[in-house]
PDB file of N, CA and C in Angstrom:
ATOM      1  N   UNK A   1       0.837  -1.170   0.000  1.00  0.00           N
ATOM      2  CA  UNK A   1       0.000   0.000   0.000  1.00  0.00           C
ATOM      3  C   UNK A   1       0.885   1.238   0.000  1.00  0.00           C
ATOM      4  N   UNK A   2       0.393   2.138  -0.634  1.00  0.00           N
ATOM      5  CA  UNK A   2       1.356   3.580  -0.492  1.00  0.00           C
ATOM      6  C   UNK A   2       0.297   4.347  -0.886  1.00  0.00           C
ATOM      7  N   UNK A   3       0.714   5.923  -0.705  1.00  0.00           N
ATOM      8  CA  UNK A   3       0.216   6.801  -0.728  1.00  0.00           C
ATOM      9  C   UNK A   3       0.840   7.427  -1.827  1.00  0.00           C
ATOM     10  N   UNK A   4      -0.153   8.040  -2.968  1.00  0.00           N
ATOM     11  CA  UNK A   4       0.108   9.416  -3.904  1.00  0.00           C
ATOM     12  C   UNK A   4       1.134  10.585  -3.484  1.00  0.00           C
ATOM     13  N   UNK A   5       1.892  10.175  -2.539  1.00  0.00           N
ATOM     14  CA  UNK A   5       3.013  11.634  -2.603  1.00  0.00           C
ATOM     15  C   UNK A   5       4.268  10.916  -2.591  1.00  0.00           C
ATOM     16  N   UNK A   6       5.045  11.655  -3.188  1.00  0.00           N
ATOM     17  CA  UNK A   6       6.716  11.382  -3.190  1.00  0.00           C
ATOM     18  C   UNK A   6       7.035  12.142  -2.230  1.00  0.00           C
ATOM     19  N   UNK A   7       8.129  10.750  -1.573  1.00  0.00           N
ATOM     20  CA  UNK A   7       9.254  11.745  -0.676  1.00  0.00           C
ATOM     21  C   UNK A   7      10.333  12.946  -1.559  1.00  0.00           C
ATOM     22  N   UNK A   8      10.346  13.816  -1.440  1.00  0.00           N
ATOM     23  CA  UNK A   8      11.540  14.778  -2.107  1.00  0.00           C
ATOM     24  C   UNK A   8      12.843  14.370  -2.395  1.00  0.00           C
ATOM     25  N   UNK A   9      13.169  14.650  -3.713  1.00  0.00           N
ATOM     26  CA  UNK A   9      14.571  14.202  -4.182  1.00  0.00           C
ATOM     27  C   UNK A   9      15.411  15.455  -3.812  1.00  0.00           C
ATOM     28  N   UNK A  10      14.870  15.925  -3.589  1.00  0.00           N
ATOM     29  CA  UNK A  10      15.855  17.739  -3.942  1.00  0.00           C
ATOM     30  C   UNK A  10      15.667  18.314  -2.207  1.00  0.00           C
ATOM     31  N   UNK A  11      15.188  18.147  -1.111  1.00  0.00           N
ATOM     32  CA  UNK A  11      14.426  19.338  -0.102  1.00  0.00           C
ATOM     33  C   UNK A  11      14.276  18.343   0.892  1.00  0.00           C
ATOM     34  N   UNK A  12      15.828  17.023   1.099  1.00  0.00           N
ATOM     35  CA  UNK A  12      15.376  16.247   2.138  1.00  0.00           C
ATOM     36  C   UNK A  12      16.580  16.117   3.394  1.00  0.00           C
ATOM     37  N   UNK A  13      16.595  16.192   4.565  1.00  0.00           N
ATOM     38  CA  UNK A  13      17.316  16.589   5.842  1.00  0.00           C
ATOM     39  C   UNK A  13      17.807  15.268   5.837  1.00  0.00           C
ATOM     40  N   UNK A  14      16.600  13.876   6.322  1.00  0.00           N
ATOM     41  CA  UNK A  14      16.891  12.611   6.461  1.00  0.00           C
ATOM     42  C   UNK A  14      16.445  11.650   5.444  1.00  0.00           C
ATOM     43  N   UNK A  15      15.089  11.760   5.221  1.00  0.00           N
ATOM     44  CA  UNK A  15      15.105  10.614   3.941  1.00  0.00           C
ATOM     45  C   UNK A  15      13.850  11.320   2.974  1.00  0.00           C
ATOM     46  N   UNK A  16      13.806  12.623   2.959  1.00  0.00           N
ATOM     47  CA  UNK A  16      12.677  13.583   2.324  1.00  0.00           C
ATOM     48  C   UNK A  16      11.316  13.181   2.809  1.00  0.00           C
ATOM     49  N   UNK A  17      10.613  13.005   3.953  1.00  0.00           N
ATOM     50  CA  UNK A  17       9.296  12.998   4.400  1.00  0.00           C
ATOM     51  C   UNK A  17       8.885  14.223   4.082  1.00  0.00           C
ATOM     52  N   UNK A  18       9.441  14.788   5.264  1.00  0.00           N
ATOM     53  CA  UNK A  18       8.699  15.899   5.135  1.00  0.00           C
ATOM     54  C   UNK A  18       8.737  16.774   3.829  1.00  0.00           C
ATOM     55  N   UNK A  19       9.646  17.455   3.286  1.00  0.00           N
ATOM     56  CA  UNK A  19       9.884  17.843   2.031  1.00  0.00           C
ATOM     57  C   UNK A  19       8.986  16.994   0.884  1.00  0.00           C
ATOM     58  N   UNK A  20       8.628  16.234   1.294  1.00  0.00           N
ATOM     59  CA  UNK A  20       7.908  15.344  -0.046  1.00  0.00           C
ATOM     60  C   UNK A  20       5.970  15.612   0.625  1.00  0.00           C
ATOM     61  N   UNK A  21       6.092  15.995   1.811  1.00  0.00           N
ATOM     62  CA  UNK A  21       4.799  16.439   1.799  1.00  0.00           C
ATOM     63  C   UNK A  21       4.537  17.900   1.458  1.00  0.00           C
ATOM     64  N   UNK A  22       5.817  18.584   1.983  1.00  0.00           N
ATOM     65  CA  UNK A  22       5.829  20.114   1.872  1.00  0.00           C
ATOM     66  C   UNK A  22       5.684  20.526   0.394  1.00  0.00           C
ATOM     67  N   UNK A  23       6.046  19.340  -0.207  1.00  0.00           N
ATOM     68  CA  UNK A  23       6.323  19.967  -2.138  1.00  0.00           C
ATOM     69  C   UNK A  23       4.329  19.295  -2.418  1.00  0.00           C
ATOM     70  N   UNK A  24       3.750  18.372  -2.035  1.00  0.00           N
ATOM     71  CA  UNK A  24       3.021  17.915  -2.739  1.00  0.00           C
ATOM     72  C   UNK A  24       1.676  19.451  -1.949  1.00  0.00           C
ATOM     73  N   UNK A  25       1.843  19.358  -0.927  1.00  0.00           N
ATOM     74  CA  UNK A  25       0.420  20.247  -0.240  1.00  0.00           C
ATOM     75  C   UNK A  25       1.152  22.084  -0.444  1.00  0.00           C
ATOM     76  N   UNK A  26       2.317  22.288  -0.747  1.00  0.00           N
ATOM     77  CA  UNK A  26       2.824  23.512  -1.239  1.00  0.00           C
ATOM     78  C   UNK A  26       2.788  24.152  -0.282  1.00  0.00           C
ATOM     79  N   UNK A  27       2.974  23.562   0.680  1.00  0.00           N
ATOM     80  CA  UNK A  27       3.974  24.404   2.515  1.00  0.00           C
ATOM     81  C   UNK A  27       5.186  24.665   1.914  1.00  0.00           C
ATOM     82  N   UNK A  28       5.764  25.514   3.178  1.00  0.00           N
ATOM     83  CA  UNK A  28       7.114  26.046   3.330  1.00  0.00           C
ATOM     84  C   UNK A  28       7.747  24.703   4.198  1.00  0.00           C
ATOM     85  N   UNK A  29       8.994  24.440   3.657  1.00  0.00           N
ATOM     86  CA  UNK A  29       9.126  23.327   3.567  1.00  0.00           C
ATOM     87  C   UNK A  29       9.767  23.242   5.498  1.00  0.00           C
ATOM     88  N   UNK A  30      10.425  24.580   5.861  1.00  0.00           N
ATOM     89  CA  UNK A  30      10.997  25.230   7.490  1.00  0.00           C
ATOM     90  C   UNK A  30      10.011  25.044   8.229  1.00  0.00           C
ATOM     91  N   UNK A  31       8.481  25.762   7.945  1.00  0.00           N
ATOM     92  CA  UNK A  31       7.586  25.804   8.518  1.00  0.00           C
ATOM     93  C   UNK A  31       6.846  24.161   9.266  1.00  0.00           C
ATOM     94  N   UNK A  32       6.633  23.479   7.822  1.00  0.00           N
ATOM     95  CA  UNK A  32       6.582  21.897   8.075  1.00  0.00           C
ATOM     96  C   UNK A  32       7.482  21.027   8.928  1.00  0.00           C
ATOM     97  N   UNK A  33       8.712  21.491   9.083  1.00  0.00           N
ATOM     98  CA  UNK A  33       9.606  20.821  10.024  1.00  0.00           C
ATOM     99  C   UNK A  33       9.997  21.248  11.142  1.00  0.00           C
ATOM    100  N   UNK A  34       9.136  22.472  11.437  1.00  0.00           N
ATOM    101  CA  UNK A  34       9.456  23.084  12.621  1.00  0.00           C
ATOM    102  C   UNK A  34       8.035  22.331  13.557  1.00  0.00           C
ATOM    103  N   UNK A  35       6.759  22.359  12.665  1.00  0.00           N
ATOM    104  CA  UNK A  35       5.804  21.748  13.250  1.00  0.00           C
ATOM    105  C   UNK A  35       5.967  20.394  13.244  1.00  0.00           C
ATOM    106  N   UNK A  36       6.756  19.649  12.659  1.00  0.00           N
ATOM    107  CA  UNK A  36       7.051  18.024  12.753  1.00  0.00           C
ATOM    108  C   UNK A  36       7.808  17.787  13.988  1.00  0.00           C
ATOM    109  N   UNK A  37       8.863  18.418  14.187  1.00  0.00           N
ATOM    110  CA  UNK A  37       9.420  18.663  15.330  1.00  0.00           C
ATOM    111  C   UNK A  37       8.921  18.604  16.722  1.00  0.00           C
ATOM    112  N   UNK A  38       7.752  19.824  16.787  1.00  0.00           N
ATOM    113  CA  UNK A  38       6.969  20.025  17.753  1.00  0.00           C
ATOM    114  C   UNK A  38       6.169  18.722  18.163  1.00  0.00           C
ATOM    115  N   UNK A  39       5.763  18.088  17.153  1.00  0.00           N
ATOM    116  CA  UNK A  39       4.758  16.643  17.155  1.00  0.00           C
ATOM    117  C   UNK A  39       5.468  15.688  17.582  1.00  0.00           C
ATOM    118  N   UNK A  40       7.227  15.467  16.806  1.00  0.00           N
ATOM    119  CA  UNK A  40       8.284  14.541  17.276  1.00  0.00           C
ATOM    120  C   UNK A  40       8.048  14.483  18.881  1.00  0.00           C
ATOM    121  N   UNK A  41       8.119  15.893  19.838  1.00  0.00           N
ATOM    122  CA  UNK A  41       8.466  16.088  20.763  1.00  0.00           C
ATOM    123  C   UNK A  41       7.798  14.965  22.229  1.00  0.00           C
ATOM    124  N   UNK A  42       6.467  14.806  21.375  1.00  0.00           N
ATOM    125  CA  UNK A  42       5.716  14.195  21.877  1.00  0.00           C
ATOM    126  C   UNK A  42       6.012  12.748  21.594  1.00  0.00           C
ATOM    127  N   UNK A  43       5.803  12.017  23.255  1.00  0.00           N
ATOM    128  CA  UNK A  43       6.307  10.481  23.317  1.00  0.00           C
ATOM    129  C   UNK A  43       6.588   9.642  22.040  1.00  0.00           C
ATOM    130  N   UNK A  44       5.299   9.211  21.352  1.00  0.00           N
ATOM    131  CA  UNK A  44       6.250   8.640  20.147  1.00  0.00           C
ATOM    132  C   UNK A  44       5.431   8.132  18.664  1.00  0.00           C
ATOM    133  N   UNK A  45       4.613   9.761  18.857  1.00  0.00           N
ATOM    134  CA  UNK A  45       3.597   9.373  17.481  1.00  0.00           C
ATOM    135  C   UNK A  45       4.658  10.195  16.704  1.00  0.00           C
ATOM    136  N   UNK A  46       5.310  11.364  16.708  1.00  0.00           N
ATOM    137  CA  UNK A  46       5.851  11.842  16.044  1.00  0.00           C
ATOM    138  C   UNK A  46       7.071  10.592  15.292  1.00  0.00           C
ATOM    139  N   UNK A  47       7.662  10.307  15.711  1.00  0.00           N
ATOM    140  CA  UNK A  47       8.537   9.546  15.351  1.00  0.00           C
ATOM    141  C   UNK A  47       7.936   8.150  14.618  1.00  0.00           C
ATOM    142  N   UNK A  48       6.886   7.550  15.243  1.00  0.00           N
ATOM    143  CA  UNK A  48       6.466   6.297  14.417  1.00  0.00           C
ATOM    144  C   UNK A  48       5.848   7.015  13.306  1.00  0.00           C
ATOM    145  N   UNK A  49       5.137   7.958  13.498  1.00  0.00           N
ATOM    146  CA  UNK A  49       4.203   8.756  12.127  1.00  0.00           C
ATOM    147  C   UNK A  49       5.777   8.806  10.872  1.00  0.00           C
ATOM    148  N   UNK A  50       6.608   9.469  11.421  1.00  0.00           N
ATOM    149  CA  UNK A  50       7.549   9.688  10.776  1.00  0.00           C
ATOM    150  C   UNK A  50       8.031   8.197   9.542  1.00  0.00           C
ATOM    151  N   UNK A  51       7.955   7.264  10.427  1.00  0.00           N
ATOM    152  CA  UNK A  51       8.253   5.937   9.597  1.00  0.00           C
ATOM    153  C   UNK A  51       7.224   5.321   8.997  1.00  0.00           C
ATOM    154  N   UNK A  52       5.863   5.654   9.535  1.00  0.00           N
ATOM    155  CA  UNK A  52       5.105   4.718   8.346  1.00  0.00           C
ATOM    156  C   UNK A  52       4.961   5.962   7.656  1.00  0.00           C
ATOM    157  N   UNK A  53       4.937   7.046   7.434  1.00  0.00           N
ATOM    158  CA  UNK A  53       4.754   8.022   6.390  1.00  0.00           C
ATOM    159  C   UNK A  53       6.358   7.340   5.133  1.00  0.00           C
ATOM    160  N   UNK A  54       7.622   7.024   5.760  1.00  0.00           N
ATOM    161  CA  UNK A  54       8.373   6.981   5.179  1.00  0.00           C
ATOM    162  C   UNK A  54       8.219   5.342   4.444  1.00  0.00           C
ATOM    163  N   UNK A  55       7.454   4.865   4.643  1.00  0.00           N
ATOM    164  CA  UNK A  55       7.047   3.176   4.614  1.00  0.00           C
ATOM    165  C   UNK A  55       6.031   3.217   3.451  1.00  0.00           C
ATOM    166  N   UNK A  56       5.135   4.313   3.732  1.00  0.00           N
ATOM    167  CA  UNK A  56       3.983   4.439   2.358  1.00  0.00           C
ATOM    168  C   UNK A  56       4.114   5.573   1.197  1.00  0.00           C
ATOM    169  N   UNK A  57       4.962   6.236   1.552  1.00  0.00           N
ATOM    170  CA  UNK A  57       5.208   7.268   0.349  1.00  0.00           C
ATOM    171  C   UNK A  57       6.229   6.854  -0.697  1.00  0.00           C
ATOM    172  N   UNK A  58       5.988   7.256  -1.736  1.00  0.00           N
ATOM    173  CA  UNK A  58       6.752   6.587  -2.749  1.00  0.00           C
ATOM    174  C   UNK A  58       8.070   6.995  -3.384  1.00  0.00           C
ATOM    175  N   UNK A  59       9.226   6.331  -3.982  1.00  0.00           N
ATOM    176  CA  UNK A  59      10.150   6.595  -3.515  1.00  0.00           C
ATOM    177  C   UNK A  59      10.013   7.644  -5.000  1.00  0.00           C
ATOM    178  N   UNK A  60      11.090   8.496  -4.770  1.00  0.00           N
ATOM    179  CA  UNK A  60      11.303   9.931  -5.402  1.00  0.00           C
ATOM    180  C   UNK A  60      11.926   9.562  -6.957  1.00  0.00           C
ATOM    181  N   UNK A  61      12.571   8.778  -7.184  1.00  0.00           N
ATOM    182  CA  UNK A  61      13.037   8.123  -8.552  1.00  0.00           C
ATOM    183  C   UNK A  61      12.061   7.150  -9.119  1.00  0.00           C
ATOM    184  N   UNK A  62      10.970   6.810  -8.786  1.00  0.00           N
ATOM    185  CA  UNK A  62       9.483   6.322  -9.544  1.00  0.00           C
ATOM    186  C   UNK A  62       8.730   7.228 -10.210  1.00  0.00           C
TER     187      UNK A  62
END
């Protein structure tokens, strides 16, 4: 199963999540990772969200 967005080839810190959402919904890509951050902060949806987002999005060279 995956989801319709690419992770970012061009706009990625660790493996382009966020950047691959920031390019598909047309956020600022700072803004998105400052609020991912904030969510990370919290026990541990931020971080698992982080991996199945990186588990269902599709890879950037498809």
């Amino acid at each position: 199963m995956h989801i319709p967005i690419k992770r970012s080839n061009n706009d990625k810190v660790i493996a382009g999540v966020i950047g691959g959402l920031a390019e598909h919904f047309q956020w600022n890509p700072t803004i998105a990772r400052v609020l991912w951050i904030l969510l990370a902060l919290t026990p541990l949806p931020g971080i698992i969200g982080y991996l199945v987002l990186w588990m269902l999005m599709e890879d950037p060279e498809n």
